[in-house]
C-alpha atoms as a PDB file:
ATOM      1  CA  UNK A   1     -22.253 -16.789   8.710  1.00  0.00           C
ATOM      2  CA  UNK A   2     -21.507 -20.149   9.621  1.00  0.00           C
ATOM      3  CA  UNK A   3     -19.520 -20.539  12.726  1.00  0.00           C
ATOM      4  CA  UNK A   4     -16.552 -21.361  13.611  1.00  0.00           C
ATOM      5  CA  UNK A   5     -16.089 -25.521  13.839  1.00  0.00           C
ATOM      6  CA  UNK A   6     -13.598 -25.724  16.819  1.00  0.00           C
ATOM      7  CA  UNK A   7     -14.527 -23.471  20.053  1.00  0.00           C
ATOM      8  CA  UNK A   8     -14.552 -24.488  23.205  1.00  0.00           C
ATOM      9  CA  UNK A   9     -17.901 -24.567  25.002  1.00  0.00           C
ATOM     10  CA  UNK A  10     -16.208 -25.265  28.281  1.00  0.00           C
ATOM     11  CA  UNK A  11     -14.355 -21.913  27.775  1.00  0.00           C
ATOM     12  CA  UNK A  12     -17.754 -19.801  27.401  1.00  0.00           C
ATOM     13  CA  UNK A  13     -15.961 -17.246  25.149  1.00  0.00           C
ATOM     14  CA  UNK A  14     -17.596 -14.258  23.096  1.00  0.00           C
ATOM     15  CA  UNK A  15     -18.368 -16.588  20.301  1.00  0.00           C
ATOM     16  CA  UNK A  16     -20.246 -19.349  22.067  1.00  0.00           C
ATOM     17  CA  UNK A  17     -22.069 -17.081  23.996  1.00  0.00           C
ATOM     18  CA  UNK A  18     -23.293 -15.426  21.113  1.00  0.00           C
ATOM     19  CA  UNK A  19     -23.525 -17.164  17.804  1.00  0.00           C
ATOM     20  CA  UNK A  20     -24.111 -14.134  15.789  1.00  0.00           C
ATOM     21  CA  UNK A  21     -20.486 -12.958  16.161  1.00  0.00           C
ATOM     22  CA  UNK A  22     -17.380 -13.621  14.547  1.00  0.00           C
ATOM     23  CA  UNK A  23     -14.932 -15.429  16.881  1.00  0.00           C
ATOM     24  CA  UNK A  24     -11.863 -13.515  17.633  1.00  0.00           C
ATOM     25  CA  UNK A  25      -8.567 -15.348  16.592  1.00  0.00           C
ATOM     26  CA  UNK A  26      -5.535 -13.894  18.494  1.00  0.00           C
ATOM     27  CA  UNK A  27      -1.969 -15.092  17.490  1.00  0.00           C
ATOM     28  CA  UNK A  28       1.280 -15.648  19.722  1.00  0.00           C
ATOM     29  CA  UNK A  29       4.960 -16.236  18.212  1.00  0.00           C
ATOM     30  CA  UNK A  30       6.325 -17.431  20.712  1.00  0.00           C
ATOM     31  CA  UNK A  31       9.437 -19.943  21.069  1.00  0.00           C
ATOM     32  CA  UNK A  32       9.885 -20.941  24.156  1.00  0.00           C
ATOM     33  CA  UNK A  33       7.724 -22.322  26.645  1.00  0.00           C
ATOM     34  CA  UNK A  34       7.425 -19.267  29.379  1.00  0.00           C
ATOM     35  CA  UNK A  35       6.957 -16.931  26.630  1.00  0.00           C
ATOM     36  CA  UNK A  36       4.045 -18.833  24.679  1.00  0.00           C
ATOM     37  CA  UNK A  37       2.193 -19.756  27.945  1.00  0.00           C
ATOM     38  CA  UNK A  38       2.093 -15.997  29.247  1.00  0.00           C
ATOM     39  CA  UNK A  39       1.502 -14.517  25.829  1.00  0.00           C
ATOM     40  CA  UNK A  40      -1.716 -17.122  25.982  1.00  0.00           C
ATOM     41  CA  UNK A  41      -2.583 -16.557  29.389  1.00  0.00           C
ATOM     42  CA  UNK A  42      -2.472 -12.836  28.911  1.00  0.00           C
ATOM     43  CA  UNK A  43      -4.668 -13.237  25.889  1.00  0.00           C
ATOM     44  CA  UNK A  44      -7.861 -15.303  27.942  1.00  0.00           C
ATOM     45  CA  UNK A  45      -7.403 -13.074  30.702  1.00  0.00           C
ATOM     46  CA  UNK A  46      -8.910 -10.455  28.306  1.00  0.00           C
ATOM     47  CA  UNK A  47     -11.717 -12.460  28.141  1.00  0.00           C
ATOM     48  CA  UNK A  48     -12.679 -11.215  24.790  1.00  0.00           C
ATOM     49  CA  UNK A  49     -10.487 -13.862  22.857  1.00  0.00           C
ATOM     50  CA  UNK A  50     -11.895 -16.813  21.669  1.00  0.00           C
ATOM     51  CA  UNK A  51      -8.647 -18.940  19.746  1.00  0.00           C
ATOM     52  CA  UNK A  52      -5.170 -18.898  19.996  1.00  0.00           C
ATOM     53  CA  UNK A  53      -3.163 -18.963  16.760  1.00  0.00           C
ATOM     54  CA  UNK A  54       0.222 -20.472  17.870  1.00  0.00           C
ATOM     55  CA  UNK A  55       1.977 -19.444  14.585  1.00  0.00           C
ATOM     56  CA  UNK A  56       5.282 -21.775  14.941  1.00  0.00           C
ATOM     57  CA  UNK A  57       7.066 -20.684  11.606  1.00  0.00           C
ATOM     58  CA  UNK A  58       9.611 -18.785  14.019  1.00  0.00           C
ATOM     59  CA  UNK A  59       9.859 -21.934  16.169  1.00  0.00           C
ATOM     60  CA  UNK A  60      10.906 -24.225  12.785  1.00  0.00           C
ATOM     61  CA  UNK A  61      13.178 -21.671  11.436  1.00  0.00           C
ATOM     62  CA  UNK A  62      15.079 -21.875  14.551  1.00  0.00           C
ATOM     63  CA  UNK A  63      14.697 -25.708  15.272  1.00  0.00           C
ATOM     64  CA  UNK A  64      15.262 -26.558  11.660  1.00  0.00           C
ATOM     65  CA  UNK A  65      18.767 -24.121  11.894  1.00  0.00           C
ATOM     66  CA  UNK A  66      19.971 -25.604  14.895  1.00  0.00           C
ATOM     67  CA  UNK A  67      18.496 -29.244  15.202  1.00  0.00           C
ATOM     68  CA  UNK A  68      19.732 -30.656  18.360  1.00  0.00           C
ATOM     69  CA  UNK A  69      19.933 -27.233  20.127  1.00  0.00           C
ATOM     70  CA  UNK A  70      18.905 -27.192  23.786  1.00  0.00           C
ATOM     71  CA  UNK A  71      15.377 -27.364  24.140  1.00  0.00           C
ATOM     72  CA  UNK A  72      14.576 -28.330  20.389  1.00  0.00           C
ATOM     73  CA  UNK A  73      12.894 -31.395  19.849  1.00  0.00           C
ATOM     74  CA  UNK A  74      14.209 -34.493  17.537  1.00  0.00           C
ATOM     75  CA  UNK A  75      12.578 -33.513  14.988  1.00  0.00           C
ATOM     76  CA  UNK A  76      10.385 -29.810  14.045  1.00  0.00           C
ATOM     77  CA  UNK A  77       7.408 -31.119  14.373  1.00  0.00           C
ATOM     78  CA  UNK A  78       8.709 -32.677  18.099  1.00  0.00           C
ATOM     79  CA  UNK A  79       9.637 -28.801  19.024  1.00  0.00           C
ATOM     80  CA  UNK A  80       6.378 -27.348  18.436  1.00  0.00           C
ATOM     81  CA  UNK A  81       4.768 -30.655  20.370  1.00  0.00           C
ATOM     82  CA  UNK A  82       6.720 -30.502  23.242  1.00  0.00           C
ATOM     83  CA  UNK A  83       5.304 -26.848  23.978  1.00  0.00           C
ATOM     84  CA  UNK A  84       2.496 -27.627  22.892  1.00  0.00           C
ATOM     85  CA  UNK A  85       0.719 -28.097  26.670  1.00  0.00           C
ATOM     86  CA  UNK A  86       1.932 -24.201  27.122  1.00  0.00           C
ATOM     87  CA  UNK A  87      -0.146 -23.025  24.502  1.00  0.00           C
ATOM     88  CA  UNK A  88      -2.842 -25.614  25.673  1.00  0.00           C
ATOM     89  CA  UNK A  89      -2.597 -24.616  29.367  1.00  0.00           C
ATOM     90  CA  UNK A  90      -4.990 -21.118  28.971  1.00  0.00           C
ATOM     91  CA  UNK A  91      -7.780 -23.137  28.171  1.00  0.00           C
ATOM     92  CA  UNK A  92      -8.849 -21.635  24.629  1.00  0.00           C
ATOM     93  CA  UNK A  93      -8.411 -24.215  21.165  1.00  0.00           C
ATOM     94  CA  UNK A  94      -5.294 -23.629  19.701  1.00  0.00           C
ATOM     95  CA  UNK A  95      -4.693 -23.278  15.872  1.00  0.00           C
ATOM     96  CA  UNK A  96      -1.625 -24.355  15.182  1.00  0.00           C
ATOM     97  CA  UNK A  97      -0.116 -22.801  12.009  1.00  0.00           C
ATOM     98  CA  UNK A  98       2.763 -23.294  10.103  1.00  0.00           C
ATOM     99  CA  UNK A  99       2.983 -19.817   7.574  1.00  0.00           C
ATOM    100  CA  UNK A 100       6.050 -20.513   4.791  1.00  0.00           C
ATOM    101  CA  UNK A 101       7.722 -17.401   3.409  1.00  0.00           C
ATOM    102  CA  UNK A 102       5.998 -18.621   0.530  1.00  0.00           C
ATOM    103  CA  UNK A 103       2.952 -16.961   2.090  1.00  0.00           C
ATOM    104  CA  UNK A 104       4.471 -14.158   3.916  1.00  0.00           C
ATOM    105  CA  UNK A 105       6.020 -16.385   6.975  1.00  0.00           C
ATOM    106  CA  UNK A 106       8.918 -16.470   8.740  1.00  0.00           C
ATOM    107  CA  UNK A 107      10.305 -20.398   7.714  1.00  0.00           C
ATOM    108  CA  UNK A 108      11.726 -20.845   4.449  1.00  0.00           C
ATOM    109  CA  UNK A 109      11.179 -24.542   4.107  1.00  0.00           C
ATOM    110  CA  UNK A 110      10.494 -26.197   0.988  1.00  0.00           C
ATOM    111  CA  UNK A 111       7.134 -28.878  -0.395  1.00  0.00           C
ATOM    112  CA  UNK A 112       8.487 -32.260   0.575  1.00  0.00           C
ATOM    113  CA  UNK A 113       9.980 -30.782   4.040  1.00  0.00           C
ATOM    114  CA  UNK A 114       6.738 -28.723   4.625  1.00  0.00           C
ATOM    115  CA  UNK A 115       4.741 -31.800   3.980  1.00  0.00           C
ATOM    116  CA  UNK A 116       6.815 -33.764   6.342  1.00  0.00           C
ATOM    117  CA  UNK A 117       6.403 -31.269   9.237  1.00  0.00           C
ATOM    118  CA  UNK A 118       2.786 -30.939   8.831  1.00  0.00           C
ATOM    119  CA  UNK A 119       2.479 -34.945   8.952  1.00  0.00           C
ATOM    120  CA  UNK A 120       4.569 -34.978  12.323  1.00  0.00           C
ATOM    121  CA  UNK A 121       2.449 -32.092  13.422  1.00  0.00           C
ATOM    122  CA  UNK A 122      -0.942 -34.008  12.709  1.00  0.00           C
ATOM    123  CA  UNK A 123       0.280 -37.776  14.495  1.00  0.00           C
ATOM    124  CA  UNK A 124       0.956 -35.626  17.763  1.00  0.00           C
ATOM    125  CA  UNK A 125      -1.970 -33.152  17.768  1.00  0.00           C
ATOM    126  CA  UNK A 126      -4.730 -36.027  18.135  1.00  0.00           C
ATOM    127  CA  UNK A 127      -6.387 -35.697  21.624  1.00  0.00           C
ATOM    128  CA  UNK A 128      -5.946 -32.740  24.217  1.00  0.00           C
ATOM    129  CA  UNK A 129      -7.538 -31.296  27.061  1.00  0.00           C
ATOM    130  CA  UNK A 130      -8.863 -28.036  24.404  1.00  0.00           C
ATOM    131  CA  UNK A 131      -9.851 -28.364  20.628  1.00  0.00           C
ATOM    132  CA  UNK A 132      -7.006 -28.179  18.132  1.00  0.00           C
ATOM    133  CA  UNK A 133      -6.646 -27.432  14.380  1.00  0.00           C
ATOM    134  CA  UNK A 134      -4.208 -26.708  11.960  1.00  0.00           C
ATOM    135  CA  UNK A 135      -3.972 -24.193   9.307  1.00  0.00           C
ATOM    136  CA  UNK A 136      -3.086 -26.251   5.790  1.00  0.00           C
ATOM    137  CA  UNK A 137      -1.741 -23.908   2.697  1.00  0.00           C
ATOM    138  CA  UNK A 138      -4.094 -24.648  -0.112  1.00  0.00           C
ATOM    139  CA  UNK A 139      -1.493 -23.816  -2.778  1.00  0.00           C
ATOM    140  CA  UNK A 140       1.657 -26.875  -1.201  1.00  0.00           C
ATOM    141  CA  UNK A 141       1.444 -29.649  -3.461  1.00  0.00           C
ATOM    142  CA  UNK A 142       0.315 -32.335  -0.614  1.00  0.00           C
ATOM    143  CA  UNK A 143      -1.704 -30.331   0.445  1.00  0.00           C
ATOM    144  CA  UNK A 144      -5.522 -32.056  -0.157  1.00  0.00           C
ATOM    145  CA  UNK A 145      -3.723 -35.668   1.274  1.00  0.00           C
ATOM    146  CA  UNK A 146      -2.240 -33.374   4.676  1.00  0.00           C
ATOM    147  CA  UNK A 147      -6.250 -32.326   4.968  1.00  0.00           C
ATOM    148  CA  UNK A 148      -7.545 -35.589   4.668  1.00  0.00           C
ATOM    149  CA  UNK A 149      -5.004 -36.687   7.366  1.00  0.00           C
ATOM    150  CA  UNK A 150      -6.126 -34.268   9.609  1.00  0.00           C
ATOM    151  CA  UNK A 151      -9.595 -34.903   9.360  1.00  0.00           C
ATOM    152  CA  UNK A 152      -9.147 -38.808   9.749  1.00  0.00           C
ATOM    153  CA  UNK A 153      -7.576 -37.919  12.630  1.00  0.00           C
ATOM    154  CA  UNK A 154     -10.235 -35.672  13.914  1.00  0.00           C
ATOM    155  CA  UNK A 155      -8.341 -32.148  13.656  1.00  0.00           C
ATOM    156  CA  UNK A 156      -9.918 -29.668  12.333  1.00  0.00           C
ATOM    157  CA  UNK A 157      -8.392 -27.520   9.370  1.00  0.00           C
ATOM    158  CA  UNK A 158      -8.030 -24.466   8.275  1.00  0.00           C
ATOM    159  CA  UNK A 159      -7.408 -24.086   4.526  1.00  0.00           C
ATOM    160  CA  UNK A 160      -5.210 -20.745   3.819  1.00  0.00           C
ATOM    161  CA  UNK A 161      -4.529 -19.055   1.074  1.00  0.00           C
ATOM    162  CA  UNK A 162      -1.951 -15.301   1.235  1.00  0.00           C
ATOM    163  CA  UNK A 163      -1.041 -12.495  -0.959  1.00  0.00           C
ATOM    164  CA  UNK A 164       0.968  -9.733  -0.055  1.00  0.00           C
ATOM    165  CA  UNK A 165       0.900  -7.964  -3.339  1.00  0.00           C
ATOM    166  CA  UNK A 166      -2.326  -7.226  -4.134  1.00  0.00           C
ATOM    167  CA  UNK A 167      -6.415  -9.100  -4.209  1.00  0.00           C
ATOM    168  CA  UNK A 168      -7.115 -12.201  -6.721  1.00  0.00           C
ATOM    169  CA  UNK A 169      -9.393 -11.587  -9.149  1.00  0.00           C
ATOM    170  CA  UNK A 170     -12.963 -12.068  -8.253  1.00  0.00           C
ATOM    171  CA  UNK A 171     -13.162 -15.649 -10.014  1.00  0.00           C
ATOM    172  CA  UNK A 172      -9.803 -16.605  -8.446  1.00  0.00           C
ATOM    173  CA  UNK A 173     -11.344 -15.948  -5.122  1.00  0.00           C
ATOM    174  CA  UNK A 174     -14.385 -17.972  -5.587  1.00  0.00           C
ATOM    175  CA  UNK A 175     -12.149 -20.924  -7.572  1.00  0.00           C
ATOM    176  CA  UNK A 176     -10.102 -20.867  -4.065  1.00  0.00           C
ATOM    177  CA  UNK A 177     -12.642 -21.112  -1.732  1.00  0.00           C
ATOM    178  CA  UNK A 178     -14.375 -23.786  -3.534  1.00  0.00           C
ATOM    179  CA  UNK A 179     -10.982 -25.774  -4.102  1.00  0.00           C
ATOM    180  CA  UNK A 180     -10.757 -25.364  -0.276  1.00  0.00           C
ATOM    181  CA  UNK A 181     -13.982 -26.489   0.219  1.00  0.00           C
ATOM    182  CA  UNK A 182     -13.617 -29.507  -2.359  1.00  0.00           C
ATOM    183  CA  UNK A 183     -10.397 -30.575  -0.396  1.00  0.00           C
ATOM    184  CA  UNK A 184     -12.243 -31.188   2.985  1.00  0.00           C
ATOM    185  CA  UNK A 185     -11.327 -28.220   5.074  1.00  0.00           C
ATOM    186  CA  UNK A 186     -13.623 -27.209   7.949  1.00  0.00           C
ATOM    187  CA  UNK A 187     -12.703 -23.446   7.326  1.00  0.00           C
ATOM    188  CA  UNK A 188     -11.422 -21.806   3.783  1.00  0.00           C
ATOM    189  CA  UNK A 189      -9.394 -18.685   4.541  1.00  0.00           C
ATOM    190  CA  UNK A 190      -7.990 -16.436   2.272  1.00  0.00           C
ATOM    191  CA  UNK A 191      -6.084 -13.038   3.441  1.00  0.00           C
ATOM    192  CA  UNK A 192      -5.304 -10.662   0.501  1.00  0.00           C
ATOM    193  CA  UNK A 193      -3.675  -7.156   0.441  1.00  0.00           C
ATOM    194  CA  UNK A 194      -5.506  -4.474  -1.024  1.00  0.00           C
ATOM    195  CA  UNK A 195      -4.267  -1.668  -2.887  1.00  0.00           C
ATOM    196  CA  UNK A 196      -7.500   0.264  -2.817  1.00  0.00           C
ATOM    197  CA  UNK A 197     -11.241   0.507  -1.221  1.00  0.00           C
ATOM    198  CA  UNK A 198     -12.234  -1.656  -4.419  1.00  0.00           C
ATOM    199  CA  UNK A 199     -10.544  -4.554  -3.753  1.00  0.00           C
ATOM    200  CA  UNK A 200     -11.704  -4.790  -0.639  1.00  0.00           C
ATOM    201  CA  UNK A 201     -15.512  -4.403  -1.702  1.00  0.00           C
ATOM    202  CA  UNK A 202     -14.434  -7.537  -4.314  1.00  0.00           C
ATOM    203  CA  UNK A 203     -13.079  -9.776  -0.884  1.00  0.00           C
ATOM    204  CA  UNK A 204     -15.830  -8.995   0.627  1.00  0.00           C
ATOM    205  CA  UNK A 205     -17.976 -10.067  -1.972  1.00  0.00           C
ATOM    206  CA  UNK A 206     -16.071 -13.430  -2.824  1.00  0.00           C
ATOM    207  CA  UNK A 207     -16.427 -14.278   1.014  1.00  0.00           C
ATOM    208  CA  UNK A 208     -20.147 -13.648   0.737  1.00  0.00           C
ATOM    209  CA  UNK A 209     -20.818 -15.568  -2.307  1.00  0.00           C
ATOM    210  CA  UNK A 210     -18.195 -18.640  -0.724  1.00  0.00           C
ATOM    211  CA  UNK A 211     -20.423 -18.534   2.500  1.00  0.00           C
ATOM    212  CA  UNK A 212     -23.772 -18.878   0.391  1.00  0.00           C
ATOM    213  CA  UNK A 213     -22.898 -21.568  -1.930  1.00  0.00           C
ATOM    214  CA  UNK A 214     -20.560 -23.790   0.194  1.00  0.00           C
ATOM    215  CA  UNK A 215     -21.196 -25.913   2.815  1.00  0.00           C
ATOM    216  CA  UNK A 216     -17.846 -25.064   5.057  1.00  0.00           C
ATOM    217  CA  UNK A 217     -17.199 -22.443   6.904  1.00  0.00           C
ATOM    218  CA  UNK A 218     -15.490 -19.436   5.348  1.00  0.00           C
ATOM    219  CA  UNK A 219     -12.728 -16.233   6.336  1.00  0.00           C
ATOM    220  CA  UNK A 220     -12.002 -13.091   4.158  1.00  0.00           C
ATOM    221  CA  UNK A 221      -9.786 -10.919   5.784  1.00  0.00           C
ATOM    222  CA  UNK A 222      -8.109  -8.100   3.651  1.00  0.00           C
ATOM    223  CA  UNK A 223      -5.111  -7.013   5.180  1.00  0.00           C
ATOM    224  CA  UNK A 224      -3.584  -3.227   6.416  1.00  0.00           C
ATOM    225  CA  UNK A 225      -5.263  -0.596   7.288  1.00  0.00           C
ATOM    226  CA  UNK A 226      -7.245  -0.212   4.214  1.00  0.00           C
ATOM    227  CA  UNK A 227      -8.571  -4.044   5.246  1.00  0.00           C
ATOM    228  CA  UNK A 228     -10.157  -2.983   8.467  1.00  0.00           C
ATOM    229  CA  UNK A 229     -13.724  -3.255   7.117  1.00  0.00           C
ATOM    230  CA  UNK A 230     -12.877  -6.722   6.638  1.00  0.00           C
ATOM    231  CA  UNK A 231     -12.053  -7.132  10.255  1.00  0.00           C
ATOM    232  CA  UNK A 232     -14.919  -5.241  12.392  1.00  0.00           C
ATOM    233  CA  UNK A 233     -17.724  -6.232  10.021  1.00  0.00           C
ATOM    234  CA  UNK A 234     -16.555  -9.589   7.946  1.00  0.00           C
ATOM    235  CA  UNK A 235     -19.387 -11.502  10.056  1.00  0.00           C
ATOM    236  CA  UNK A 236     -21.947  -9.670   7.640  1.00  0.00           C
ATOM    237  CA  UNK A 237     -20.112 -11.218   4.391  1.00  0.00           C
ATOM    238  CA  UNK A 238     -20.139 -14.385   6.032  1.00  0.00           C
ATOM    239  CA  UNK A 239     -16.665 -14.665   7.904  1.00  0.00           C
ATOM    240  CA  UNK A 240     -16.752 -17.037  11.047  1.00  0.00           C
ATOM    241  CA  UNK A 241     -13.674 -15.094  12.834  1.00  0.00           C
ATOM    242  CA  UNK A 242     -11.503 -12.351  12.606  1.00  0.00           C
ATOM    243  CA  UNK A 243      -7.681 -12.037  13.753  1.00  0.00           C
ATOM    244  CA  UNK A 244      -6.935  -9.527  16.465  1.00  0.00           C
ATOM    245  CA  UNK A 245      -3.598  -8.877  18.522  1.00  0.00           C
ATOM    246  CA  UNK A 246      -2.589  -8.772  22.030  1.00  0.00           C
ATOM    247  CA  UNK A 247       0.319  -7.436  22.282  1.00  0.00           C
ATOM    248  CA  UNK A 248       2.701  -8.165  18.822  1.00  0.00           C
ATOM    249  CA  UNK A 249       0.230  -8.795  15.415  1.00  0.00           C
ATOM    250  CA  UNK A 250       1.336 -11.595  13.088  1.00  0.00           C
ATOM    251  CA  UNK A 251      -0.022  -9.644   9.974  1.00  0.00           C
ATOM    252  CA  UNK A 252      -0.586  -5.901   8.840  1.00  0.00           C
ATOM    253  CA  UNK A 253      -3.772  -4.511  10.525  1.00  0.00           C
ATOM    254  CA  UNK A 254      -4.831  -6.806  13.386  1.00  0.00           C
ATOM    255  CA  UNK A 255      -6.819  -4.559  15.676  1.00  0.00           C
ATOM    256  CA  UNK A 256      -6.458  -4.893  19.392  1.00  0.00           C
ATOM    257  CA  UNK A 257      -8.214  -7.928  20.600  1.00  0.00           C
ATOM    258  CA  UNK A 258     -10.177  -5.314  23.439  1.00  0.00           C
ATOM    259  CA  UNK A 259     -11.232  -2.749  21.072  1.00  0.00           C
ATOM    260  CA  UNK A 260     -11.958  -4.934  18.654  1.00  0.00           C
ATOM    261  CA  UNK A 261     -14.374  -6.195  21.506  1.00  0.00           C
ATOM    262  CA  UNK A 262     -16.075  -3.365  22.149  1.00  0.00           C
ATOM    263  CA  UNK A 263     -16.833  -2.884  18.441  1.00  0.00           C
ATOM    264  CA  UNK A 264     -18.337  -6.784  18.331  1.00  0.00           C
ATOM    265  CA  UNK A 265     -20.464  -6.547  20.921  1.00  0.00           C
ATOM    266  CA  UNK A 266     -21.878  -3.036  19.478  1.00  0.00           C
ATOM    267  CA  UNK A 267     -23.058  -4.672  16.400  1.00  0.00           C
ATOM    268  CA  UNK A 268     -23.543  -8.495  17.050  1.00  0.00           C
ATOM    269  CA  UNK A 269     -26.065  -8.233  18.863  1.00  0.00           C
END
């Protein structure tokens, strides 16, 4: 398992402290600035929670519905910047992700208006007082140039890739992960629903074989509750983090962040 690129060493999490565990990735939905900066306060104070995910899809649908709405930025990608210090203000890095409904999110929003976000969303991100990333969507068509952006401008990236429906094909797995990989993202992620104990075993095993031949870092979750091997012992096939919840989950099985804890430090020892 490689770790992680974008802890925070000043925070002293789970996952600096010990390098042989997964860091735990908890996400917040939040739309307003109150909201996001207790639902990220709440999740430090746990101290078992090493990222926040600051999934903003719900943040764009509403900005890009009602552009010019009381405390909605100019633009999108201005909304999620101006609360961004909220999210910030816990301490922990922040992952910022924009998930389409094209990959099981809550913002319908098309390539060219998707690519334009993400471009706003990487200008305003450089700098901060805690490390920052972005999660990219392999499969958008801009997607390798939005990477290289990011990385130019030293934010780190998270390559995703979703199904809902069922798991890719063994090949397909490996073929994404590698395309991740060859596109210059820091982490290659890919989240697939399984329909059985079997196509778990074949994540699993993608994320393993990803993790021994690339150089990045890599994340295999399967999702619902069939996925939960995935989640308490990815680490062993190679997966730098896993997503937990505090409070609301942004996708079928998260485990809660504290029991989820107690599990980690049981068997990353």
């Amino acid at each position: 398992m490689k770790p992680l690129p974008f802890l925070n060493p000043a925070a002293g999490t789970p996952a600096v402290r010990n390098p042989a565990r997964p860091a735990v990735i908890v996400p917040t939905q939040a739309v307003d600035a109150d909201e996001l900066a207790a639902e990220c306060a709440a999740a430090e104070a746990t101290g078992v929670v090493d990222v926040i995910e600051w999934r903003v899809d719900p943040l764009l649908a509403r900005s890009l519905g009602a552009e010019g709405a009381p405390g909605v930025g100019n633009s999108p990608a201005e909304a999620v910047l101006d609360l961004l210090p909220a999210a910030a203000g816990a301490g922990l890095p922040v992952l910022v992700t924009v998930r389409t409904a094209f990959e099981g999110g809550l913002v319908d929003i098309g390539e060219s208006d998707y690519a334009e976000v993400m471009r706003g969303l990487i200008a305003g991100l450089t700098g901060g007082p805690v490390p920052l990333a972005v999660d990219v969507e392999i499969d958008r068509a801009e997607a390798p140039g939005l990477i290289a952006s990011a990385r130019e401008a030293g934010i780190a990236v998270i390559a995703s890739h979703h199904s809902f429906e069922s798991t890719d094909s063994y090949e397909s797995l490996l073929a994404t992960f590698r395309a991740m990989g060859e596109a210059g993202a820091d982490v290659a992620k890919v989240a697939m629903m399984p329909q059985n104990p079997a196509e778990v075993a074949r994540l699993l095993a993608a994320t393993d074989e990803a993790d021994s031949s690339l150089s990045v870092s890599v994340l295999g979750i399967s999702m619902g509750p069939a996925g939960r091997a995935s989640r308490i012992m990815g680490a062993d096939f190679g997966s730098c983090a896993t997503f937990a919840q505090v409070g609301r989950a942004s996708a079928p099985g998260q485990i809660d962040a504290v029991r989820l804890a107690e599990i980690l430090d049981r068997v990353c020892d």
